[in-house]
PDB file of N, CA and C in Angstrom:
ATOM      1  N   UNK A   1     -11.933   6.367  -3.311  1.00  0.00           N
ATOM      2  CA  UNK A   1     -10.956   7.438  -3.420  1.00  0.00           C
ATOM      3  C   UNK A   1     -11.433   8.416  -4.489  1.00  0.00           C
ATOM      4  N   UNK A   2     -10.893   9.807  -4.226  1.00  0.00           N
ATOM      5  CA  UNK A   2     -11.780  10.273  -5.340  1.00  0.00           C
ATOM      6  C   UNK A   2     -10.423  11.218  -5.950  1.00  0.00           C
ATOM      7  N   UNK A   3     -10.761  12.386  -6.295  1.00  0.00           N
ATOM      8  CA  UNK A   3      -9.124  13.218  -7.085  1.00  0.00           C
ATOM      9  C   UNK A   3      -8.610  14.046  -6.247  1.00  0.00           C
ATOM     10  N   UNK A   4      -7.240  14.009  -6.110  1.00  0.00           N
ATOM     11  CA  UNK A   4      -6.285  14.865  -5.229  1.00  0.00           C
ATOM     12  C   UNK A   4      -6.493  16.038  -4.901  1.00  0.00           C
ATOM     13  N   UNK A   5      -7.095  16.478  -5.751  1.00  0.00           N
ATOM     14  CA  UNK A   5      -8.013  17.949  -5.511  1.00  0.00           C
ATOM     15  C   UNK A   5      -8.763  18.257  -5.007  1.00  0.00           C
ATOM     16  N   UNK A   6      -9.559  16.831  -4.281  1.00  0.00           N
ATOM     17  CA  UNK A   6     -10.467  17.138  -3.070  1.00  0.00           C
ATOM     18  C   UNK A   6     -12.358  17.247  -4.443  1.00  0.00           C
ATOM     19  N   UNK A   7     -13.103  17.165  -4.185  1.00  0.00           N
ATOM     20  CA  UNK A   7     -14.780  17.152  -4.358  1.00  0.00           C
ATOM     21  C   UNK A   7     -15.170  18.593  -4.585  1.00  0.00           C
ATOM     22  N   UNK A   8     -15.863  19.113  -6.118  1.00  0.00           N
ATOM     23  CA  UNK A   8     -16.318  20.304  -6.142  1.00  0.00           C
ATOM     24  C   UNK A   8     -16.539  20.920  -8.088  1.00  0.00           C
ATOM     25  N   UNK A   9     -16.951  22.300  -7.903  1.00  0.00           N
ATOM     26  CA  UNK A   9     -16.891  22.277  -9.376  1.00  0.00           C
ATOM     27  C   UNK A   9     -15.597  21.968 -10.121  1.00  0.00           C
ATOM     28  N   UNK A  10     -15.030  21.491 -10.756  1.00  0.00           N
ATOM     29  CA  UNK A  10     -13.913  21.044 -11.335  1.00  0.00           C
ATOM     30  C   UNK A  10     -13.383  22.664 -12.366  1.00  0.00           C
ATOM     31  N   UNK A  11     -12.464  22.778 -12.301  1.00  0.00           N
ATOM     32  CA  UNK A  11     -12.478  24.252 -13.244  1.00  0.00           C
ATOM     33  C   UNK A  11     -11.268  23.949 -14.545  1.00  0.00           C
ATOM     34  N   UNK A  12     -10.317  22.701 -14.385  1.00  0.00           N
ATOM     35  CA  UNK A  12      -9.481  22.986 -15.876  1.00  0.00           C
ATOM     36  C   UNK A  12      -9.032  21.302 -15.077  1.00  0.00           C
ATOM     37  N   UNK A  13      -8.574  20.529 -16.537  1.00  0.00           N
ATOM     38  CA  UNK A  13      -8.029  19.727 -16.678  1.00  0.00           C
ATOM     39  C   UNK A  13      -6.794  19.727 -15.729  1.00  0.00           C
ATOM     40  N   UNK A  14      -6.572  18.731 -14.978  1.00  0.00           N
ATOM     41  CA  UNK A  14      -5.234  18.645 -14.536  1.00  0.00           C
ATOM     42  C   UNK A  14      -5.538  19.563 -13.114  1.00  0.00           C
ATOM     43  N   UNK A  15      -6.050  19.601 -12.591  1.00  0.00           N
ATOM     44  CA  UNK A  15      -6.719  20.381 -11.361  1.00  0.00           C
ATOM     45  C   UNK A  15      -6.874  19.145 -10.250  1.00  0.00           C
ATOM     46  N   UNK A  16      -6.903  18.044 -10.794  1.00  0.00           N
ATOM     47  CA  UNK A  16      -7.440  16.647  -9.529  1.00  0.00           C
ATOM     48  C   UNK A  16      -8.526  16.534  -8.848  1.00  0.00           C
ATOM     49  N   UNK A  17      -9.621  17.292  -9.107  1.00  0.00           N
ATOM     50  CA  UNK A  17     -10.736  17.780  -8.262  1.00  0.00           C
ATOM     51  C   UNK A  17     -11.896  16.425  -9.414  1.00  0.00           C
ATOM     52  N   UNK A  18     -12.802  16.064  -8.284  1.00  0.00           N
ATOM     53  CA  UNK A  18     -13.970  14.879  -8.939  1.00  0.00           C
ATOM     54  C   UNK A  18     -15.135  16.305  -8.979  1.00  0.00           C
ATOM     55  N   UNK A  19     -15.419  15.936 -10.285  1.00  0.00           N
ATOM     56  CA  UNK A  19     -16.554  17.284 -10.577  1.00  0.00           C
ATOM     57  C   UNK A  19     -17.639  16.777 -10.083  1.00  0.00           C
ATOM     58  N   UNK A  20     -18.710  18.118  -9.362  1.00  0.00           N
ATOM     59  CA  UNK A  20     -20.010  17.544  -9.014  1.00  0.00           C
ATOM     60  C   UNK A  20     -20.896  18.120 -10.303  1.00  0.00           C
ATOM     61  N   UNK A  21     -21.703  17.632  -9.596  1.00  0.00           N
ATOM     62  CA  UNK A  21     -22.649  17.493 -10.655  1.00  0.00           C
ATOM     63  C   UNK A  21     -23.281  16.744 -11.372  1.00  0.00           C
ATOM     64  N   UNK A  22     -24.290  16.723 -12.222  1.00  0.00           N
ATOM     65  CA  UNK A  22     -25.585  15.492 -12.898  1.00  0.00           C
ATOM     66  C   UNK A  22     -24.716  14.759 -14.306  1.00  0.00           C
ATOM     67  N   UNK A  23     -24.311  13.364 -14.490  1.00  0.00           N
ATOM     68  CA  UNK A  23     -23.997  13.135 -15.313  1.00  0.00           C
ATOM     69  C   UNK A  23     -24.510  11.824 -15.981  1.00  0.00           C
ATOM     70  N   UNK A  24     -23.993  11.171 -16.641  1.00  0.00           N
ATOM     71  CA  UNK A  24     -24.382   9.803 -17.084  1.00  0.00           C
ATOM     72  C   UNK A  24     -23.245   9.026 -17.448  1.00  0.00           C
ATOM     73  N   UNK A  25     -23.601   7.578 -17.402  1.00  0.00           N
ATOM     74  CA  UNK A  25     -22.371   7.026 -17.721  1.00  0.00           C
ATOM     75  C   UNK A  25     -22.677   6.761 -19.079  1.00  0.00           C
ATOM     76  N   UNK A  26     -21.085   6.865 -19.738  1.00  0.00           N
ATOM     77  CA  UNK A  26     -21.067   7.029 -21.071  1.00  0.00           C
ATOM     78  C   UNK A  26     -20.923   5.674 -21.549  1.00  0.00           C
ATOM     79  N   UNK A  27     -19.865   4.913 -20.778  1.00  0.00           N
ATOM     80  CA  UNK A  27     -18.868   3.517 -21.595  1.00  0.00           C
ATOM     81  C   UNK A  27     -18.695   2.508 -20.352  1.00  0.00           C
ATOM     82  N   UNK A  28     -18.363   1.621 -20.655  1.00  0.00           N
ATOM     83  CA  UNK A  28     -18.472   0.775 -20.162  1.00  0.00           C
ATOM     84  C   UNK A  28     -17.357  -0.318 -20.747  1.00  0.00           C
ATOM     85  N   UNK A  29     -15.868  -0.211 -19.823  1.00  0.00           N
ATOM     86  CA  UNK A  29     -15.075  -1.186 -20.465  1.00  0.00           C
ATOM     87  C   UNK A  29     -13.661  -1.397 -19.700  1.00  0.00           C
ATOM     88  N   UNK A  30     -13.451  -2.692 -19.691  1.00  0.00           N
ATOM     89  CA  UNK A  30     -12.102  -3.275 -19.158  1.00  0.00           C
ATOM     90  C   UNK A  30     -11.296  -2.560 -19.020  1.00  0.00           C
ATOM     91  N   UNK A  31     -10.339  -2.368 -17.923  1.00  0.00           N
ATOM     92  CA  UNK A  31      -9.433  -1.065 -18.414  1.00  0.00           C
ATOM     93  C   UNK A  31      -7.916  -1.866 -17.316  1.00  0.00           C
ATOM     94  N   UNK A  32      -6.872  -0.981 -17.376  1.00  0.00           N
ATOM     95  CA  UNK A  32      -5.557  -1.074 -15.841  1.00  0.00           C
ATOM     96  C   UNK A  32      -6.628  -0.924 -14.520  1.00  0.00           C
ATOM     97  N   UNK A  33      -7.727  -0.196 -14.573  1.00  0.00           N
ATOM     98  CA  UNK A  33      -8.166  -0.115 -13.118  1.00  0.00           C
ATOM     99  C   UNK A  33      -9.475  -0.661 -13.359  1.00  0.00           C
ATOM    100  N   UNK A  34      -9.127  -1.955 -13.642  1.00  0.00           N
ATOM    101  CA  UNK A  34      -9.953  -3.026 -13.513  1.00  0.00           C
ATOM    102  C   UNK A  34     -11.705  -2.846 -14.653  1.00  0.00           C
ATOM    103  N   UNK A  35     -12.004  -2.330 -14.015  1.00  0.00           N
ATOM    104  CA  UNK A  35     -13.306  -1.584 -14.401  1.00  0.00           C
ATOM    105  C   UNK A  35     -13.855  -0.300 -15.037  1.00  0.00           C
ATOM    106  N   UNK A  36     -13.802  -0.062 -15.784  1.00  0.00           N
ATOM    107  CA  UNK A  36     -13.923   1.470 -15.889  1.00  0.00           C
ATOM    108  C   UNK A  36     -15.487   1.933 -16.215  1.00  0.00           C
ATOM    109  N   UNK A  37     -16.445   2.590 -15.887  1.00  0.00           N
ATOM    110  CA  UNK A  37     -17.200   3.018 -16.428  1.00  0.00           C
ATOM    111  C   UNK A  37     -17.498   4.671 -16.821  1.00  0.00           C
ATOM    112  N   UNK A  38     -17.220   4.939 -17.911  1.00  0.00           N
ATOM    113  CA  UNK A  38     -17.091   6.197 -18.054  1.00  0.00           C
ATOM    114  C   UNK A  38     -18.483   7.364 -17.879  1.00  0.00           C
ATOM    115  N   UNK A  39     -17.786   8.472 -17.502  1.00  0.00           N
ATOM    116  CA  UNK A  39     -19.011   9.795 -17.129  1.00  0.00           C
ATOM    117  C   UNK A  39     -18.794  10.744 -18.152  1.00  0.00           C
ATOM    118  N   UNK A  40     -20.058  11.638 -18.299  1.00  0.00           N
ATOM    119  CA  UNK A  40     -20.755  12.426 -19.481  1.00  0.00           C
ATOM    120  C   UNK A  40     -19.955  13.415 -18.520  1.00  0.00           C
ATOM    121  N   UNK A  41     -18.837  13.558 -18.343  1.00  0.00           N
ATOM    122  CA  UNK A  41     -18.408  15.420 -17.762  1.00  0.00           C
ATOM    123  C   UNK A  41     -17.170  15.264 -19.213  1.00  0.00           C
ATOM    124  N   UNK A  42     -17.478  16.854 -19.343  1.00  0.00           N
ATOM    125  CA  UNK A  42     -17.488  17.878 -18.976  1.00  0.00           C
ATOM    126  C   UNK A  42     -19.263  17.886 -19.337  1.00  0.00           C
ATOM    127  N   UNK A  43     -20.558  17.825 -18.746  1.00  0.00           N
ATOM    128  CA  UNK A  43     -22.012  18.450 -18.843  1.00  0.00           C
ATOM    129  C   UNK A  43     -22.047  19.722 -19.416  1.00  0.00           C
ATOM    130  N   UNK A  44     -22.955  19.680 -20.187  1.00  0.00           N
ATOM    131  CA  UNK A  44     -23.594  21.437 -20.401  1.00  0.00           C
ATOM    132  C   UNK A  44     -23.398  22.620 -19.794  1.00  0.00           C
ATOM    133  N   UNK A  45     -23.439  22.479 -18.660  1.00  0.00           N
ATOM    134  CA  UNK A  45     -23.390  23.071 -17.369  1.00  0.00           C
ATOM    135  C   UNK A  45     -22.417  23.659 -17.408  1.00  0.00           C
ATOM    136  N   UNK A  46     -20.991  22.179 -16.805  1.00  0.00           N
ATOM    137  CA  UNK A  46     -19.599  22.521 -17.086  1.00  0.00           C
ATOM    138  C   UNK A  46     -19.235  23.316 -17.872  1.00  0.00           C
ATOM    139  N   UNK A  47     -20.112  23.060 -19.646  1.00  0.00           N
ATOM    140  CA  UNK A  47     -19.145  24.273 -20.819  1.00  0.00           C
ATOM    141  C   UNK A  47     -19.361  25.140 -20.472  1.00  0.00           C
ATOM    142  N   UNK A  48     -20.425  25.745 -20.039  1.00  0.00           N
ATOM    143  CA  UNK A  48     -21.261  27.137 -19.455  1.00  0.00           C
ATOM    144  C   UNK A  48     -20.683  27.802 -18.949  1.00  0.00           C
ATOM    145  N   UNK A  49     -20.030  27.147 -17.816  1.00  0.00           N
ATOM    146  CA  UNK A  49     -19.185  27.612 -16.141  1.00  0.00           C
ATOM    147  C   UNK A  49     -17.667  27.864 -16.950  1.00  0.00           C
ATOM    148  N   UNK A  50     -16.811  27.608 -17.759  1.00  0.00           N
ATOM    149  CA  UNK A  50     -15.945  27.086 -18.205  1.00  0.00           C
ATOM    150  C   UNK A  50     -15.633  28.471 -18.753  1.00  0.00           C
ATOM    151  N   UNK A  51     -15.892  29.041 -19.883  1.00  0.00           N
ATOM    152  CA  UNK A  51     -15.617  30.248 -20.137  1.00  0.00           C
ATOM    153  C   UNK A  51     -15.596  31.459 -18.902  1.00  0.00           C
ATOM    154  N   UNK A  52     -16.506  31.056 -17.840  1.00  0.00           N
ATOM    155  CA  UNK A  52     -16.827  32.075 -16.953  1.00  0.00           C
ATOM    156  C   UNK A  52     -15.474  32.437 -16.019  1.00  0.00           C
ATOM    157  N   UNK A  53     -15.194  31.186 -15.704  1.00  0.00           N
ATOM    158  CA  UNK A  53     -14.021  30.508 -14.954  1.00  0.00           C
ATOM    159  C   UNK A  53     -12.339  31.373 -15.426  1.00  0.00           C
ATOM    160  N   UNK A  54     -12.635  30.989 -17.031  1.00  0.00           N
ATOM    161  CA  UNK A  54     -11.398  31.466 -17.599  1.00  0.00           C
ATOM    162  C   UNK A  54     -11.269  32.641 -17.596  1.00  0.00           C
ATOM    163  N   UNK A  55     -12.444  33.931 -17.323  1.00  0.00           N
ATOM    164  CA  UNK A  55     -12.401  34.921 -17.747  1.00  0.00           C
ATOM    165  C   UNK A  55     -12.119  35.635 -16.356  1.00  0.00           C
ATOM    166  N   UNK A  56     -12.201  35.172 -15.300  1.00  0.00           N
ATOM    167  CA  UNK A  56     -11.950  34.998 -14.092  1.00  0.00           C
ATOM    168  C   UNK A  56     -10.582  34.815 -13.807  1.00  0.00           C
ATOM    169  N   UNK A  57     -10.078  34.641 -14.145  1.00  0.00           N
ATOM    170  CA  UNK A  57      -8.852  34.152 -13.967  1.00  0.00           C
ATOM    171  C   UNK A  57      -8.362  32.492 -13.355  1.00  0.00           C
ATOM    172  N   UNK A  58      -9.466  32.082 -13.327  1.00  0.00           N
ATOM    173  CA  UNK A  58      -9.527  30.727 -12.356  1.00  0.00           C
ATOM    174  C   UNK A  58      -8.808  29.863 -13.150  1.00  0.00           C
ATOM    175  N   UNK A  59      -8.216  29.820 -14.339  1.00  0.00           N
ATOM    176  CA  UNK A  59      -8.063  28.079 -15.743  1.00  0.00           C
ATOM    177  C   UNK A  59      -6.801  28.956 -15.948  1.00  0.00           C
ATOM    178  N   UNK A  60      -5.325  28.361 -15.541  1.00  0.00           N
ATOM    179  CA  UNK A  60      -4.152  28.691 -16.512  1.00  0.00           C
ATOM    180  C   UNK A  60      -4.187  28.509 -17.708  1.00  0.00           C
ATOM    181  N   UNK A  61      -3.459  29.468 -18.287  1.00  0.00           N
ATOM    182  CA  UNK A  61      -3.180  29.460 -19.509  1.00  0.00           C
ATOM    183  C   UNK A  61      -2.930  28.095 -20.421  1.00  0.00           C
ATOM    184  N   UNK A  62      -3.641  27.848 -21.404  1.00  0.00           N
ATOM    185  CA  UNK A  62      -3.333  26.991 -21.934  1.00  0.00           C
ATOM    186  C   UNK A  62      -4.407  25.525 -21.361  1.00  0.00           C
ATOM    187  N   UNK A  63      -4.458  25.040 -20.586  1.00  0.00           N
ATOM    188  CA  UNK A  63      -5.285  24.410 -19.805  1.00  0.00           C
ATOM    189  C   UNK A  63      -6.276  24.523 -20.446  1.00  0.00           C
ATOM    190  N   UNK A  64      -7.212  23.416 -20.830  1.00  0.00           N
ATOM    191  CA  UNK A  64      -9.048  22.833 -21.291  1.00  0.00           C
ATOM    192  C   UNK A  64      -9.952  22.521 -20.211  1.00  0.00           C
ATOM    193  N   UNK A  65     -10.891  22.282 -20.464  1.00  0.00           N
ATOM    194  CA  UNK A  65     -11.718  22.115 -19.885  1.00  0.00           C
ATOM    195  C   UNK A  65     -11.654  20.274 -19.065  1.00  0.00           C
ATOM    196  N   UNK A  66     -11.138  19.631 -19.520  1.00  0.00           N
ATOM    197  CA  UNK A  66     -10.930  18.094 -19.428  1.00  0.00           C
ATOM    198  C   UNK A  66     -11.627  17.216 -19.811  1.00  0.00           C
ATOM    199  N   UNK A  67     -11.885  16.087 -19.641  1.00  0.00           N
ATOM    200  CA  UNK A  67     -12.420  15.212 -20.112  1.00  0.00           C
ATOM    201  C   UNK A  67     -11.980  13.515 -19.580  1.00  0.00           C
ATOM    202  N   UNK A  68     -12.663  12.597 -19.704  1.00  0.00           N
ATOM    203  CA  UNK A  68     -12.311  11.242 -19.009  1.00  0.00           C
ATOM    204  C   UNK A  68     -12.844  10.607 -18.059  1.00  0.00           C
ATOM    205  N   UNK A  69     -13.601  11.921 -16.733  1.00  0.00           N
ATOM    206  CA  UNK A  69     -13.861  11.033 -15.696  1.00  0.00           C
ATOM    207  C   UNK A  69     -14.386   9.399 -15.850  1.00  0.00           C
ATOM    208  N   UNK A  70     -14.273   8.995 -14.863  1.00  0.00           N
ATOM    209  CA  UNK A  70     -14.795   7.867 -14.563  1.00  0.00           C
ATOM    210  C   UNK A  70     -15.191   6.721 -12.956  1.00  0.00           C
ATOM    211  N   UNK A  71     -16.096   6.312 -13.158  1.00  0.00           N
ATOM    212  CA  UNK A  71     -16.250   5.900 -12.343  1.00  0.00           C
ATOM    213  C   UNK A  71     -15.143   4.316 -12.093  1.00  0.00           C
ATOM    214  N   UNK A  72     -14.295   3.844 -11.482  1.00  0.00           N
ATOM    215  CA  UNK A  72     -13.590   2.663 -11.768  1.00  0.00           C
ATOM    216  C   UNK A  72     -13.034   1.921 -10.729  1.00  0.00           C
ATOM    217  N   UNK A  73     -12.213   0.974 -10.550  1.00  0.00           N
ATOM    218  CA  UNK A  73     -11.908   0.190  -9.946  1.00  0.00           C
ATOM    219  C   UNK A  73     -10.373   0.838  -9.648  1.00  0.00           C
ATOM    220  N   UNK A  74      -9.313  -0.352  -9.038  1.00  0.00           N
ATOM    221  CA  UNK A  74      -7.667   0.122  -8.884  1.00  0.00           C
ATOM    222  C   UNK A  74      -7.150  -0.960  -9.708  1.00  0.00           C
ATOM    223  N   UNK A  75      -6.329  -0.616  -9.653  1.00  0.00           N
ATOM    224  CA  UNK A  75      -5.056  -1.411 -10.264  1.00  0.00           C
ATOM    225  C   UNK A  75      -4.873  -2.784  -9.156  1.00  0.00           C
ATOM    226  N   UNK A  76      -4.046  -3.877 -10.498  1.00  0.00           N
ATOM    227  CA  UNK A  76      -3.866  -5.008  -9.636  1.00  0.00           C
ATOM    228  C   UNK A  76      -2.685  -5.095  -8.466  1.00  0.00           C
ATOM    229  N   UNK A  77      -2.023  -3.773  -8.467  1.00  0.00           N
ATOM    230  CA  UNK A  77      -0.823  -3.734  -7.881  1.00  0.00           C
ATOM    231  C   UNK A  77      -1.674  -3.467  -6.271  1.00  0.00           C
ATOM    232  N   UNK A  78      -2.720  -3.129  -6.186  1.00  0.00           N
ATOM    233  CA  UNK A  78      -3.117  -2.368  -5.091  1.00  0.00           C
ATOM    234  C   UNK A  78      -4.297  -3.395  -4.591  1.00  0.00           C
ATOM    235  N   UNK A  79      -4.490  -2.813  -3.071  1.00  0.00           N
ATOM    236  CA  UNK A  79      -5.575  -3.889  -2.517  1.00  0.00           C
ATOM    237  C   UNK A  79      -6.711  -2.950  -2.313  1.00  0.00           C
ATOM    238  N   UNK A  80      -7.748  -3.996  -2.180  1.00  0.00           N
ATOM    239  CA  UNK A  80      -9.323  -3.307  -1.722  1.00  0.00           C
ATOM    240  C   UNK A  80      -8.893  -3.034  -0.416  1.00  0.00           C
ATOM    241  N   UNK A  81      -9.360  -1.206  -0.529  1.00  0.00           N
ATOM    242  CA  UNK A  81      -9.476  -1.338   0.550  1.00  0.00           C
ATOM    243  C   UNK A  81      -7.894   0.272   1.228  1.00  0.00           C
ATOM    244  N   UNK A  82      -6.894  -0.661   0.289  1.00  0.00           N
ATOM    245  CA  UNK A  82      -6.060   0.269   0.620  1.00  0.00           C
ATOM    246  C   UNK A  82      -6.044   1.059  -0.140  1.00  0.00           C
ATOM    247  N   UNK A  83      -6.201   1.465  -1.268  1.00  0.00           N
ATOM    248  CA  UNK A  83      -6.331   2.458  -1.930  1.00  0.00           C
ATOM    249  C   UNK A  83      -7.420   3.773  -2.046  1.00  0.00           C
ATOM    250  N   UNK A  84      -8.020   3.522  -0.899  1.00  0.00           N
ATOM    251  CA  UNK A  84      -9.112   4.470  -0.248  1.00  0.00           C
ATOM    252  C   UNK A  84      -8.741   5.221   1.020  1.00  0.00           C
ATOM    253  N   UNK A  85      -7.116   4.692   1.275  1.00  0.00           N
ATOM    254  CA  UNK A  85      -6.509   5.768   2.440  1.00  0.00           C
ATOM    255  C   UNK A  85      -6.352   7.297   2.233  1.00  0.00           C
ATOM    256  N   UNK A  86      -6.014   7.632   1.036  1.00  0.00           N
ATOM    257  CA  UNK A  86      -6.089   8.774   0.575  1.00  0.00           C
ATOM    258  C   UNK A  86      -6.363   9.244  -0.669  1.00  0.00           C
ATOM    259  N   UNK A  87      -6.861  10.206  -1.121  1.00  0.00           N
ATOM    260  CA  UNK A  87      -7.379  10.410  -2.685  1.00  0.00           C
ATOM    261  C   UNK A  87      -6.216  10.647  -3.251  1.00  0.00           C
ATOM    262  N   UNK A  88      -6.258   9.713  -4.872  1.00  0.00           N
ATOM    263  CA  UNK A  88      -4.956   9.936  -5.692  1.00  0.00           C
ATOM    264  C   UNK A  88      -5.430   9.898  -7.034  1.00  0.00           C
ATOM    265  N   UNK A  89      -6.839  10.121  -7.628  1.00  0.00           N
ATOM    266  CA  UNK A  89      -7.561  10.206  -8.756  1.00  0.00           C
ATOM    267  C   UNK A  89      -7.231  11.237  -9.287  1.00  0.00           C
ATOM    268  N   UNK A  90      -7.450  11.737 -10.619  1.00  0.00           N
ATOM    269  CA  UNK A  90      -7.346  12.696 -11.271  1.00  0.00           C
ATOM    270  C   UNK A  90      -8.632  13.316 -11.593  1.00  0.00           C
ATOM    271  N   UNK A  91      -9.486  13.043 -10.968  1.00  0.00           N
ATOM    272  CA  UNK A  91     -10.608  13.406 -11.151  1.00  0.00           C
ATOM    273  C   UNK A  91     -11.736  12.571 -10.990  1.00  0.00           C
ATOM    274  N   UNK A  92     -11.648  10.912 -10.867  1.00  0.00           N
ATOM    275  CA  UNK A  92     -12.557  10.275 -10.901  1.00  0.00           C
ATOM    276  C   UNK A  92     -12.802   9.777  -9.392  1.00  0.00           C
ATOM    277  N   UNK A  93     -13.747   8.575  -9.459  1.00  0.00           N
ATOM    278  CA  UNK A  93     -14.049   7.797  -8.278  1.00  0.00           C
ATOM    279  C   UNK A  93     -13.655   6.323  -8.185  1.00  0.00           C
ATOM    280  N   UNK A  94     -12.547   6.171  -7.372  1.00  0.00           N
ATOM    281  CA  UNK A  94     -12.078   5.070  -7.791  1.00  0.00           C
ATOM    282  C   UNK A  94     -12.105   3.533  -6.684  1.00  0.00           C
ATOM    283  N   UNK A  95     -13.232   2.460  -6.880  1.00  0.00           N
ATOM    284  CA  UNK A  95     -13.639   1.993  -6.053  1.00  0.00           C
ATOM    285  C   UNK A  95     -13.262   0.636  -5.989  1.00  0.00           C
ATOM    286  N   UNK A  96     -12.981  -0.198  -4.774  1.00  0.00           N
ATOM    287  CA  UNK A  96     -12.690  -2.058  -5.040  1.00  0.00           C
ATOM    288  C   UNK A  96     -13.264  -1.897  -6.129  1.00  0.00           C
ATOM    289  N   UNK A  97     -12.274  -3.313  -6.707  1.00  0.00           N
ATOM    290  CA  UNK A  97     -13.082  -3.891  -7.796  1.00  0.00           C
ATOM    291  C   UNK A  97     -14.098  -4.682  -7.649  1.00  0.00           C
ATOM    292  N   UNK A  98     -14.383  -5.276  -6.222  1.00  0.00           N
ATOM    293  CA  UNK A  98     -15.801  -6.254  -6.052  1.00  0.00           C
ATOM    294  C   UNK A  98     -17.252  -4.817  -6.092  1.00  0.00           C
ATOM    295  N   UNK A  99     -16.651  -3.760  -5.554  1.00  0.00           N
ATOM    296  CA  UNK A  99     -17.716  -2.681  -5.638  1.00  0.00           C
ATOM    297  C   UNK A  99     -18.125  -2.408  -7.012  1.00  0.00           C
ATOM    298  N   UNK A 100     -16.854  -2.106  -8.234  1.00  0.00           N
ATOM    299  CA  UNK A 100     -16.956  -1.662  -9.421  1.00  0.00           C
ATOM    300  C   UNK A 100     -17.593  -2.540 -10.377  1.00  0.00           C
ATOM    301  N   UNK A 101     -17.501  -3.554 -10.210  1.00  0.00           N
ATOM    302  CA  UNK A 101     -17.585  -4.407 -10.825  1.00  0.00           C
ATOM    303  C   UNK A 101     -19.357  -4.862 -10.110  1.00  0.00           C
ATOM    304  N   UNK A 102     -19.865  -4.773  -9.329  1.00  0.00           N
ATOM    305  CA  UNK A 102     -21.452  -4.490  -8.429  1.00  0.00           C
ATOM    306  C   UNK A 102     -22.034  -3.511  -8.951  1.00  0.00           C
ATOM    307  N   UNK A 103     -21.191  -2.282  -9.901  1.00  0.00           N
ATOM    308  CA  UNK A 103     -21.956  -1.269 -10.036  1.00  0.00           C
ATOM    309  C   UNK A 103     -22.078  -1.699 -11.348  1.00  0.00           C
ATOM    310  N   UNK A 104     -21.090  -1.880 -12.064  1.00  0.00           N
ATOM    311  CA  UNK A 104     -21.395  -2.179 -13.262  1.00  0.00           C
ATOM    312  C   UNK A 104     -22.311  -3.308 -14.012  1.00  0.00           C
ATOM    313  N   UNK A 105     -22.556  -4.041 -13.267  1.00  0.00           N
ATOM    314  CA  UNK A 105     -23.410  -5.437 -13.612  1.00  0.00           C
ATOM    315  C   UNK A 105     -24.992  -4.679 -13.196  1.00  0.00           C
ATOM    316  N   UNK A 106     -24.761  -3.462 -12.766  1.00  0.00           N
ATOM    317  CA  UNK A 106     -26.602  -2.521 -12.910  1.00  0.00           C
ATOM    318  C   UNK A 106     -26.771  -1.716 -13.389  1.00  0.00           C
ATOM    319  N   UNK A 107     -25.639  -0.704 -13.569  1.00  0.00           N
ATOM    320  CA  UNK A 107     -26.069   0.163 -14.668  1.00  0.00           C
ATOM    321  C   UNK A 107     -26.044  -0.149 -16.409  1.00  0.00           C
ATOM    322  N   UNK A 108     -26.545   0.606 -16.773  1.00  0.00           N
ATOM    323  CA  UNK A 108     -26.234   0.339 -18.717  1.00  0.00           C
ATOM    324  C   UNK A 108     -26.086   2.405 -19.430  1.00  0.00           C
ATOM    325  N   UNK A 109     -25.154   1.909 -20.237  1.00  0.00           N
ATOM    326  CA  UNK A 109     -25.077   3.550 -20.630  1.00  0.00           C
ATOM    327  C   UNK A 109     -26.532   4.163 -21.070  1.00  0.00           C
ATOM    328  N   UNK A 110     -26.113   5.199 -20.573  1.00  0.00           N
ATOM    329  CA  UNK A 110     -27.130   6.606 -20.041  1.00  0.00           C
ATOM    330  C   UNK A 110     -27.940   6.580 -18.671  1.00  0.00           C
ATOM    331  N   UNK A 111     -27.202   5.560 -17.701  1.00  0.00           N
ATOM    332  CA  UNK A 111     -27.639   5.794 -16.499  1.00  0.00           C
ATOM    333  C   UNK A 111     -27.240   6.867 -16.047  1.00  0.00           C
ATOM    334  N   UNK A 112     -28.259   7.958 -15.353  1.00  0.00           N
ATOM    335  CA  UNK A 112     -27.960   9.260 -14.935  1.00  0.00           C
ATOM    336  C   UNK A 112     -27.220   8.747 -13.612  1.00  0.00           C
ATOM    337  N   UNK A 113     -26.232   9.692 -13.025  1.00  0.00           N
ATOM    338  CA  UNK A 113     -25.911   9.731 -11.823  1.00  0.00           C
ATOM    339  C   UNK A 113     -25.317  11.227 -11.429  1.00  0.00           C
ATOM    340  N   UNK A 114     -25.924  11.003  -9.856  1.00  0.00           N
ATOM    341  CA  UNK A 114     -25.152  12.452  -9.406  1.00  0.00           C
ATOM    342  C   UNK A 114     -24.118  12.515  -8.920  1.00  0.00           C
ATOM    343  N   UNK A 115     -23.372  13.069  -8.416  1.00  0.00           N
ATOM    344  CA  UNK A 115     -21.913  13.099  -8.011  1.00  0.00           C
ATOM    345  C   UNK A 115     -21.828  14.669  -6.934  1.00  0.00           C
ATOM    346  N   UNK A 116     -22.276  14.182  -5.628  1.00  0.00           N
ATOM    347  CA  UNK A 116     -22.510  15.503  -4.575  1.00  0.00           C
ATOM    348  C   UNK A 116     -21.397  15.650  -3.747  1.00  0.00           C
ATOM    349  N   UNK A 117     -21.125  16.359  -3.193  1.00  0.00           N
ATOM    350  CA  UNK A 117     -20.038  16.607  -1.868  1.00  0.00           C
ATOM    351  C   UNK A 117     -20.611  16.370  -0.393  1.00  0.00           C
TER     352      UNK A 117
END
């Protein structure tokens, strides 16, 4: 499942959109959705685009740039499987925990990853 906002450049916090783009995972730790491994967004890139965005009119008022993604698992309330019927992330990628928990036993922080549409 990925964020309610659908796959793309991400433009302000609270938008629901999974940002593309080159990142790395930052952290690595237990979380409510089982697994969490955290991503390097907002990227270089992102700050770059970010002012451009605002000046544009694209970022309400008040609204940042964000911060948090992650790559992670669901909650125990929810099953593998069903929680991939529709996107309800805030921005991240949110996968079984037998998947999350597969990804995490290979990566180690500063594994690069991309994140495409």
């Amino acid at each position: 499942a990925l964020g309610w906002g659908g796959m793309g450049p991400k433009k302000y916090e609270g938008d629901g959109v999974t940002p593309t783009g080159t990142y790395a995972i930052t952290d690595k730790i237990p979380s409510k959705w089982h697994t969490f491994l955290g991503v390097s967004y907002p990227s270089l890139e992102d700050q770059r685009a970010f002012p451009l965005r605002r000046a544009r009119g694209e970022v309400p008022p008040g609204r940042g740039i964000g911060f948090g993604i992650a790559l992670h698992g669901h909650a125990k309330t929810q099953e593998d499987g069903a929680h991939k019927k529709e996107d309800w992330t805030l921005g991240c990628i949110a996968l079984d925990n037998g998947e999350i928990d597969e990804v995490a036993s290979v990566v180690k922080r500063g594994t690069r990853i991309v994140i495409t549409d």
